[in-house]
PDB file of N, CA and C in Angstrom:
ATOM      1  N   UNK A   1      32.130  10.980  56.936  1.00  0.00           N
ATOM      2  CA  UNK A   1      31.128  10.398  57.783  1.00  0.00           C
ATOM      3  C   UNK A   1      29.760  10.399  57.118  1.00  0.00           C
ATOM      4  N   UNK A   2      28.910  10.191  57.706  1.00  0.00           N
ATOM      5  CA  UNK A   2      27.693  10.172  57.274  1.00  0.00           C
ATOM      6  C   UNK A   2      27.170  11.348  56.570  1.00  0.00           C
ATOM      7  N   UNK A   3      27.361  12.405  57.584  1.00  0.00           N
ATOM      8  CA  UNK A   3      27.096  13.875  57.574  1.00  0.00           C
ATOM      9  C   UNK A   3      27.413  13.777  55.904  1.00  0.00           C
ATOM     10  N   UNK A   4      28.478  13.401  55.469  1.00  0.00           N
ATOM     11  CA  UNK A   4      29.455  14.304  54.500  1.00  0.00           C
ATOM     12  C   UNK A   4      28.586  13.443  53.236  1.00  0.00           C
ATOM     13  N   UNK A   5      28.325  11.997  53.481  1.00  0.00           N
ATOM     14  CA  UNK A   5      27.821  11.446  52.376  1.00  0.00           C
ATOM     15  C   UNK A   5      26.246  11.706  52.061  1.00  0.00           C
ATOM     16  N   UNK A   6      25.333  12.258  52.882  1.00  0.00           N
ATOM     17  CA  UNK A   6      24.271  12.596  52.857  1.00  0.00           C
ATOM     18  C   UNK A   6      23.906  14.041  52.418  1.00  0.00           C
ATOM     19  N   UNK A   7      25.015  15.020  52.605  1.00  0.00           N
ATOM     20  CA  UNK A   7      25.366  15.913  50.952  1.00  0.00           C
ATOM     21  C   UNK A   7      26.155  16.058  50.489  1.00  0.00           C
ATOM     22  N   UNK A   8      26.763  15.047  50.000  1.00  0.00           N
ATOM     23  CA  UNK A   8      27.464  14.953  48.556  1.00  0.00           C
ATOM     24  C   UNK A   8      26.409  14.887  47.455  1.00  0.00           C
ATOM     25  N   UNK A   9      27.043  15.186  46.302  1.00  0.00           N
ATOM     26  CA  UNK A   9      26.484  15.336  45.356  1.00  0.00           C
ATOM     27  C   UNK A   9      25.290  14.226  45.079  1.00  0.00           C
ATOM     28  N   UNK A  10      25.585  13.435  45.263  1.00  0.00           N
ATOM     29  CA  UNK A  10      24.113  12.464  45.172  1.00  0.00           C
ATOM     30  C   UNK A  10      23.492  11.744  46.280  1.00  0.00           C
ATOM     31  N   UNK A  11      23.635  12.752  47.253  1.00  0.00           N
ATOM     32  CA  UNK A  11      23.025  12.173  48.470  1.00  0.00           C
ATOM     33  C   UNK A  11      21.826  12.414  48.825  1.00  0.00           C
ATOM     34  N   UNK A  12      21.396  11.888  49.582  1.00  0.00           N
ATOM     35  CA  UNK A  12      20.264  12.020  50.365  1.00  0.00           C
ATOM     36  C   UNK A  12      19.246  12.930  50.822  1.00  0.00           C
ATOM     37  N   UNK A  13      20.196  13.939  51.766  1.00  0.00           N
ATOM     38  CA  UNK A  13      19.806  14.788  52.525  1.00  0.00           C
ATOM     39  C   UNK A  13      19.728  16.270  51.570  1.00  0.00           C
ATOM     40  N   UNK A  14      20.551  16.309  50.600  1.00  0.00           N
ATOM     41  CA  UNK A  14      20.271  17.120  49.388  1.00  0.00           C
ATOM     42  C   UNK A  14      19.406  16.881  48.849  1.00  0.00           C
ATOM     43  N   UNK A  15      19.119  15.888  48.404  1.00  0.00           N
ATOM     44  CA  UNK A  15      18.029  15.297  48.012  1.00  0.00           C
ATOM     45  C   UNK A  15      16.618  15.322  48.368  1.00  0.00           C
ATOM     46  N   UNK A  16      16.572  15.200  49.778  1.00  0.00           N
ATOM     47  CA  UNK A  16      15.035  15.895  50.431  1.00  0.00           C
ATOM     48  C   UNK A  16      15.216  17.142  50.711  1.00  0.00           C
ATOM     49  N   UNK A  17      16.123  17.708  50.602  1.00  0.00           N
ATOM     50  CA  UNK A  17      15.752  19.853  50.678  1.00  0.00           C
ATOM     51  C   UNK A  17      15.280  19.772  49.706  1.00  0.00           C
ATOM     52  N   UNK A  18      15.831  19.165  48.770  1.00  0.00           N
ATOM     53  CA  UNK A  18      15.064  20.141  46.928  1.00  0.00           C
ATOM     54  C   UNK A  18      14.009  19.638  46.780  1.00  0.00           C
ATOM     55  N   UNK A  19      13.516  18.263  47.439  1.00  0.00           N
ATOM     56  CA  UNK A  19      12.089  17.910  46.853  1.00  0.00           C
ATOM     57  C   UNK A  19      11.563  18.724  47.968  1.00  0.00           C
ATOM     58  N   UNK A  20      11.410  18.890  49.333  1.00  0.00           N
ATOM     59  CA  UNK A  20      10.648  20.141  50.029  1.00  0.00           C
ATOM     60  C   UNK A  20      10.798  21.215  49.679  1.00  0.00           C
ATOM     61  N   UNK A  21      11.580  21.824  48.998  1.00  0.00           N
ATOM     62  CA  UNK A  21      10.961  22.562  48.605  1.00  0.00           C
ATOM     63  C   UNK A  21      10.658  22.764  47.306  1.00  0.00           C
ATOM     64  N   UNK A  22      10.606  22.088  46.220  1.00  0.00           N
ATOM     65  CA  UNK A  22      10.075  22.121  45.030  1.00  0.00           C
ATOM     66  C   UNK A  22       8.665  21.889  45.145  1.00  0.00           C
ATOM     67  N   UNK A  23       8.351  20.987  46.611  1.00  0.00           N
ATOM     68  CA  UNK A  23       7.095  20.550  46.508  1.00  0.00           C
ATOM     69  C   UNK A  23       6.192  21.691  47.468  1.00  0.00           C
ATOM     70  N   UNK A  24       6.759  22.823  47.582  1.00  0.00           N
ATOM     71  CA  UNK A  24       6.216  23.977  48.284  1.00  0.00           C
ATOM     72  C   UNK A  24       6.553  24.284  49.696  1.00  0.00           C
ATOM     73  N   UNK A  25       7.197  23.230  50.573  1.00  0.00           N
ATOM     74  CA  UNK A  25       7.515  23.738  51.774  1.00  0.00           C
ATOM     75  C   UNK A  25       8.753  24.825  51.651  1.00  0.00           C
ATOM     76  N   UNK A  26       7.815  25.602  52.772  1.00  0.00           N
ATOM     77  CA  UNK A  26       8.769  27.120  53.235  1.00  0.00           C
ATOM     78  C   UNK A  26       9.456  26.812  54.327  1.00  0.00           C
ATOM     79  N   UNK A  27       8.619  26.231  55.281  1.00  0.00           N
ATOM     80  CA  UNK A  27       9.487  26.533  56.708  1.00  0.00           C
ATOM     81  C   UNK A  27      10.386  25.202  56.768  1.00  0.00           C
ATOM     82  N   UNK A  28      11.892  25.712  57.578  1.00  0.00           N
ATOM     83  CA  UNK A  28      12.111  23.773  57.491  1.00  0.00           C
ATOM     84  C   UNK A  28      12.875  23.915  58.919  1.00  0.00           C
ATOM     85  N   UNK A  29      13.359  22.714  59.626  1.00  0.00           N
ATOM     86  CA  UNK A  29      13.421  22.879  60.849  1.00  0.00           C
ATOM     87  C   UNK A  29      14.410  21.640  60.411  1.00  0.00           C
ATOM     88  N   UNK A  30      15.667  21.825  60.662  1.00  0.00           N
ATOM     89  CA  UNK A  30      16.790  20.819  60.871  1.00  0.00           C
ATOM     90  C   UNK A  30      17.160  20.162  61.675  1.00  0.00           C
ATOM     91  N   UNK A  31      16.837  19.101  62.184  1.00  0.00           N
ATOM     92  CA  UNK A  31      17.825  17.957  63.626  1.00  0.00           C
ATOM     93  C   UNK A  31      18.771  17.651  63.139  1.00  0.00           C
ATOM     94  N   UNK A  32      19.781  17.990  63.535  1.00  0.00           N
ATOM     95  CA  UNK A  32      21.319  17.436  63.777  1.00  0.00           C
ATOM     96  C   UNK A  32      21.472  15.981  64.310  1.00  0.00           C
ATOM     97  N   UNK A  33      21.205  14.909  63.985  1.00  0.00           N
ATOM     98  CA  UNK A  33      20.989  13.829  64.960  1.00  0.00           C
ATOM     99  C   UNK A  33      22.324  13.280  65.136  1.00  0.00           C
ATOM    100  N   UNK A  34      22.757  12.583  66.014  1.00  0.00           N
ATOM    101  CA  UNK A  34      24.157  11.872  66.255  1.00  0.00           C
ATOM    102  C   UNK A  34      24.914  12.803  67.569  1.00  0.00           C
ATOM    103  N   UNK A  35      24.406  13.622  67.924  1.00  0.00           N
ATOM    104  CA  UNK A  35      25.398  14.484  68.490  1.00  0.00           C
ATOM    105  C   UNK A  35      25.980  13.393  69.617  1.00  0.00           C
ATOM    106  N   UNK A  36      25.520  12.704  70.141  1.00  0.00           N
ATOM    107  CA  UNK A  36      26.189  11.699  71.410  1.00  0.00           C
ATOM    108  C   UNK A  36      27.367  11.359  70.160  1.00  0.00           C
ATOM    109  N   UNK A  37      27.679  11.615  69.278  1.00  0.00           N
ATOM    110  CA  UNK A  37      28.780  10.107  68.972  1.00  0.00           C
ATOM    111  C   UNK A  37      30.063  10.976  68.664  1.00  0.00           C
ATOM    112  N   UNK A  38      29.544  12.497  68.818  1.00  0.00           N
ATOM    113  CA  UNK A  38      30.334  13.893  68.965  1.00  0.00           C
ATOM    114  C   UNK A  38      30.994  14.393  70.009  1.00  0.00           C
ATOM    115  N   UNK A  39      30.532  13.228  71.242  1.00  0.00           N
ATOM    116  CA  UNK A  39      30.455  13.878  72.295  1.00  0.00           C
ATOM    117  C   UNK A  39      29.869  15.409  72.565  1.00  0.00           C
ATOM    118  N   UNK A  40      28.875  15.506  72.036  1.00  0.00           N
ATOM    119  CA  UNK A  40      27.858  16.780  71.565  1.00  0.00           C
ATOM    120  C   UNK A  40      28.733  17.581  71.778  1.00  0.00           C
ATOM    121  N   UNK A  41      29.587  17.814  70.445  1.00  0.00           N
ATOM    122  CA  UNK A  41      30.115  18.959  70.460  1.00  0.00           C
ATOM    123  C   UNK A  41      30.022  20.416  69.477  1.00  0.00           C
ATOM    124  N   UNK A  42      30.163  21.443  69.960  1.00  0.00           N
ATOM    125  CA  UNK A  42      29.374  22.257  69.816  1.00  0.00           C
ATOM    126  C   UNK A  42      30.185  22.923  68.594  1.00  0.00           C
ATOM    127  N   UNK A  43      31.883  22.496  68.704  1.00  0.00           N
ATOM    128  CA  UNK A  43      32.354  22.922  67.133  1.00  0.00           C
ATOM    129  C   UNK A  43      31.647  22.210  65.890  1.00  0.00           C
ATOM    130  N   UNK A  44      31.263  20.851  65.813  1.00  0.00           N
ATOM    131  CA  UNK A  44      31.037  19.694  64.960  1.00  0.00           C
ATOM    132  C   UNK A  44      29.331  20.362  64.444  1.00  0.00           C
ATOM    133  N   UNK A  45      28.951  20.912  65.656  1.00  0.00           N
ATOM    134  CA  UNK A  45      27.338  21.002  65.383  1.00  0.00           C
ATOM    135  C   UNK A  45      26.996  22.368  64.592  1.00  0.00           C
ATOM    136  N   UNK A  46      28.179  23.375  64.754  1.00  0.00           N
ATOM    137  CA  UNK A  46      28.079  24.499  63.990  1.00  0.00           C
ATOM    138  C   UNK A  46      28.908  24.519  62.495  1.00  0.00           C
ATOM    139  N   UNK A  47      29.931  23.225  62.352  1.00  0.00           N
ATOM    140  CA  UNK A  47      30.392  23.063  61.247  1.00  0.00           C
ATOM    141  C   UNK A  47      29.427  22.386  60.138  1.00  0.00           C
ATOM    142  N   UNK A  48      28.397  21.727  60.457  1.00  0.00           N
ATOM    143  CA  UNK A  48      27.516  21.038  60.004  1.00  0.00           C
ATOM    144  C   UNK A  48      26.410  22.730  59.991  1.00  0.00           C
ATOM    145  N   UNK A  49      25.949  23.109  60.131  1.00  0.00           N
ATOM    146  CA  UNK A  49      25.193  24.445  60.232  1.00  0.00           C
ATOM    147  C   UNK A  49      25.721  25.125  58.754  1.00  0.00           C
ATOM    148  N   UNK A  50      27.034  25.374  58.893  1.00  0.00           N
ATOM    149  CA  UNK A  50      27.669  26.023  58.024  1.00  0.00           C
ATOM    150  C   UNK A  50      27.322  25.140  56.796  1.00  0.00           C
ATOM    151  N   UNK A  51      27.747  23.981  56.855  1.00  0.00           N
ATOM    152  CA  UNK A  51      27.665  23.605  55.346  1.00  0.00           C
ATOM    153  C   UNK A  51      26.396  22.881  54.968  1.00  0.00           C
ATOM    154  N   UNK A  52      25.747  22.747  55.940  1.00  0.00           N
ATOM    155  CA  UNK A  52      24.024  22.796  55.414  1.00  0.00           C
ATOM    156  C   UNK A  52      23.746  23.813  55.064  1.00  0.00           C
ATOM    157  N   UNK A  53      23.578  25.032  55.547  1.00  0.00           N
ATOM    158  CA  UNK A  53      23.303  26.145  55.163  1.00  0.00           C
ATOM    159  C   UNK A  53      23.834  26.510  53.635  1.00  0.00           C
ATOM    160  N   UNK A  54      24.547  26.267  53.563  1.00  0.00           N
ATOM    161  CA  UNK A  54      25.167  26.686  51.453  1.00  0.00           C
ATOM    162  C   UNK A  54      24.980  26.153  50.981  1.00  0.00           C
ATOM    163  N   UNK A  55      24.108  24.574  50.928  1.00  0.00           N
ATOM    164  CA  UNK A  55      24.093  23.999  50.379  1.00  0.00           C
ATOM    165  C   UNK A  55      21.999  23.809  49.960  1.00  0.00           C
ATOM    166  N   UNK A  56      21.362  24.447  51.366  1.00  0.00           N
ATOM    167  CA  UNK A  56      20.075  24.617  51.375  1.00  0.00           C
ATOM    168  C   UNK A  56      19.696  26.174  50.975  1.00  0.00           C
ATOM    169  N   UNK A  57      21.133  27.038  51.025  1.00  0.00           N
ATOM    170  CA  UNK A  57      20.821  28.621  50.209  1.00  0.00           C
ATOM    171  C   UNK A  57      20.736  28.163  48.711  1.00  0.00           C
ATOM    172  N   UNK A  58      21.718  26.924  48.590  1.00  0.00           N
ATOM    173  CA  UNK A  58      21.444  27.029  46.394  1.00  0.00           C
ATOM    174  C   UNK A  58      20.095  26.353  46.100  1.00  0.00           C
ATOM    175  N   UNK A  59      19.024  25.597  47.463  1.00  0.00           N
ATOM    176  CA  UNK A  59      18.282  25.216  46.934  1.00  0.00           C
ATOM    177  C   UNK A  59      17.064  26.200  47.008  1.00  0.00           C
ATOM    178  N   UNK A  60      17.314  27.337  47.775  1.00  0.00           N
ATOM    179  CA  UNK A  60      16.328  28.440  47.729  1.00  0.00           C
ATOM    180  C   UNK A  60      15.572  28.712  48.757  1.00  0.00           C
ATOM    181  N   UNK A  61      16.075  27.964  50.205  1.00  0.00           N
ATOM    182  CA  UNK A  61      15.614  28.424  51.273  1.00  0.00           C
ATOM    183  C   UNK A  61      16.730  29.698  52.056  1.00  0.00           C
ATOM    184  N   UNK A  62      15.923  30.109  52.988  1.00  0.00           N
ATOM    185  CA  UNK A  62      16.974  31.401  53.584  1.00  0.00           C
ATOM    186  C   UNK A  62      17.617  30.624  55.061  1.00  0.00           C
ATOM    187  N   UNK A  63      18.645  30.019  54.914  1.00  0.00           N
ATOM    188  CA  UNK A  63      19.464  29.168  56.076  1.00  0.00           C
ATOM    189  C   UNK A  63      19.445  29.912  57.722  1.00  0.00           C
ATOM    190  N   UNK A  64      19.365  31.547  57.407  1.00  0.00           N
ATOM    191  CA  UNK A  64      18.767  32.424  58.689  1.00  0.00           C
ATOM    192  C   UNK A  64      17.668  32.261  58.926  1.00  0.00           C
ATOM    193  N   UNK A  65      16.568  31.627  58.596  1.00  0.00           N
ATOM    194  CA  UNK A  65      15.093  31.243  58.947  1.00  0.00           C
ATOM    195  C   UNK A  65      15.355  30.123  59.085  1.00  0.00           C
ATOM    196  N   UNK A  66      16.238  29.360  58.949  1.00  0.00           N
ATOM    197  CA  UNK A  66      15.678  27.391  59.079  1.00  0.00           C
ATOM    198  C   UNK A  66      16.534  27.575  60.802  1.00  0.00           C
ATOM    199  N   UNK A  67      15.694  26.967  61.211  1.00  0.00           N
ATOM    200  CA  UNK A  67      15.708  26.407  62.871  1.00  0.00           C
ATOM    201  C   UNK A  67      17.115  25.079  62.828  1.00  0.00           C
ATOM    202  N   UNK A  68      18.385  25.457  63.267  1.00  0.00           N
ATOM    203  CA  UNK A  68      18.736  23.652  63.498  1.00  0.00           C
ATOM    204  C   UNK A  68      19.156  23.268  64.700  1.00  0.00           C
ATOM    205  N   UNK A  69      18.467  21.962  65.112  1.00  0.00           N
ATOM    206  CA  UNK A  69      18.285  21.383  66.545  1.00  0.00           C
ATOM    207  C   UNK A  69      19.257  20.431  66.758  1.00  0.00           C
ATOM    208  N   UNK A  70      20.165  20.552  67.504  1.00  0.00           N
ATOM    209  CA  UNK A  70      21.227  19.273  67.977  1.00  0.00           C
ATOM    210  C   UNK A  70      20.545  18.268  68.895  1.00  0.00           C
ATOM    211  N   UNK A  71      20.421  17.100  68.558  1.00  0.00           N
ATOM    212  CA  UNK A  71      19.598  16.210  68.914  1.00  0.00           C
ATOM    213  C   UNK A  71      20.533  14.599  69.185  1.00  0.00           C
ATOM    214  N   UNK A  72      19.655  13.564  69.702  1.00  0.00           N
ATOM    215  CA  UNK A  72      20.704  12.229  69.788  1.00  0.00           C
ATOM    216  C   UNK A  72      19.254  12.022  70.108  1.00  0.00           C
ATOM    217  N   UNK A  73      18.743  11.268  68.664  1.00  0.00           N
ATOM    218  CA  UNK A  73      17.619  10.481  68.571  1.00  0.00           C
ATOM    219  C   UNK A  73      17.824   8.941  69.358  1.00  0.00           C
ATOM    220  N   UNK A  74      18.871   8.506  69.708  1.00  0.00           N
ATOM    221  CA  UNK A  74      19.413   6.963  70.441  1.00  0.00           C
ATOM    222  C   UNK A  74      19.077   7.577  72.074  1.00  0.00           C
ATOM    223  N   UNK A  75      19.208   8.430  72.470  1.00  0.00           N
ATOM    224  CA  UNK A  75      19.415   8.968  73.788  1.00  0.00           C
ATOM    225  C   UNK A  75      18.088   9.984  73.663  1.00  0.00           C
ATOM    226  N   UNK A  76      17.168  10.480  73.222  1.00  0.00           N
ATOM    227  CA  UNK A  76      16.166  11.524  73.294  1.00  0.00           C
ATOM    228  C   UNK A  76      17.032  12.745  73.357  1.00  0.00           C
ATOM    229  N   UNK A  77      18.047  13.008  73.882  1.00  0.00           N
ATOM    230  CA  UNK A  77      19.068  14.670  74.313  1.00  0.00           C
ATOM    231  C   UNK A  77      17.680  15.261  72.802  1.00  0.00           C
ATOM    232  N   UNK A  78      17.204  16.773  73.458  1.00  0.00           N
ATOM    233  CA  UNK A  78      16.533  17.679  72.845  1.00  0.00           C
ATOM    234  C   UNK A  78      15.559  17.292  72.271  1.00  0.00           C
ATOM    235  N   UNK A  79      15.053  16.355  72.000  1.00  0.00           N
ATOM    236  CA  UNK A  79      13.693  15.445  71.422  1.00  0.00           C
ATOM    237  C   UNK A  79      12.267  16.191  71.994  1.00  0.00           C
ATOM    238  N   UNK A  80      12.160  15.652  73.539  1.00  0.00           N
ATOM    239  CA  UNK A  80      10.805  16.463  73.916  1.00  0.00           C
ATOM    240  C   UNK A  80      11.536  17.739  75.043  1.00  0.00           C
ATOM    241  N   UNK A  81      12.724  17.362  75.562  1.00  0.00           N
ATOM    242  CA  UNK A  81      12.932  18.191  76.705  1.00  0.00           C
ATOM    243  C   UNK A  81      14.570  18.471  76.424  1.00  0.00           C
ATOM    244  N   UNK A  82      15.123  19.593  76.880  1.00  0.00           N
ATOM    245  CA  UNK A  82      16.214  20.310  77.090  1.00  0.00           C
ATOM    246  C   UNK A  82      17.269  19.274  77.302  1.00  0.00           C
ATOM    247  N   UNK A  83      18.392  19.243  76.437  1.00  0.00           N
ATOM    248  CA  UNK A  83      19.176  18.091  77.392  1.00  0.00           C
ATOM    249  C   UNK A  83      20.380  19.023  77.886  1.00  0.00           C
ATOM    250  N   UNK A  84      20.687  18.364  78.831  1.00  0.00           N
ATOM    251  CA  UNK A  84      21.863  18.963  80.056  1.00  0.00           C
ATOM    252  C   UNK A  84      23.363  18.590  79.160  1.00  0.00           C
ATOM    253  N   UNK A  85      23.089  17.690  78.182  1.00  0.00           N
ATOM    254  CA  UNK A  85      24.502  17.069  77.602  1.00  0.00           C
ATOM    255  C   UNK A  85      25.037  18.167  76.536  1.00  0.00           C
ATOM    256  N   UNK A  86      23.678  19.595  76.443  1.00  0.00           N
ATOM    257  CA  UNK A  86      24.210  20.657  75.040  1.00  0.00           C
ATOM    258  C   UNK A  86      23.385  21.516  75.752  1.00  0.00           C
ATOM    259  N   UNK A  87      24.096  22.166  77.149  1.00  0.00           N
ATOM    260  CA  UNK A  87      23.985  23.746  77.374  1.00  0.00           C
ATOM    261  C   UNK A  87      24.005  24.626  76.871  1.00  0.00           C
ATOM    262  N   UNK A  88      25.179  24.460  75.981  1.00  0.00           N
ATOM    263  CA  UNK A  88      25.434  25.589  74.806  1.00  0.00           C
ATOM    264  C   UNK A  88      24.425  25.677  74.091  1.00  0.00           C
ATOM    265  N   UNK A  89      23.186  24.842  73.533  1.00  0.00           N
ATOM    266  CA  UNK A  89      22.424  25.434  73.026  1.00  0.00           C
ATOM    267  C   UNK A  89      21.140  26.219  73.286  1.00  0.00           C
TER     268      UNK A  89
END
């Protein structure tokens, strides 16, 4: 899926961890976006956690300090307010 091609080896989303932080950012704060197409689910959103996280530890951030937010930028769910569609979080 998307997820998977945006860190693969020449993707994207690998791609902007290492320039934030090469370019000095410390703190980083992750949105999960898509969760509606998950039916916000809460295995999918922690499997994605997991492998962001090993992949933003080799770039030298601490994955226990980065914040990640399950979100559905199409629908707002967690944007400005709490959504009811991810209790679990």
């Amino acid at each position: 899926g998307e997820f998977e091609a945006g860190i693969s080896k020449d993707g994207q989303t690998r791609e902007h961890a290492l320039l934030a932080f090469t370019l000095g950012v410390r703190q980083l704060i992750v949105a999960v976006n898509k969760m509606d197409t998950t039916k916000w689910s809460e295995d999918r959103f922690n499997e994605i956690i997991k492998e962001t996280s090993n992949f933003i530890k080799k770039v030298g951030y601490n994955p226990k300090a980065v914040a990640f937010v399950p979100i559905s930028g199409w629908h707002g769910d967690n944007m400005l307010e709490e959504s009811p569609n991810m209790t679990w979080y």
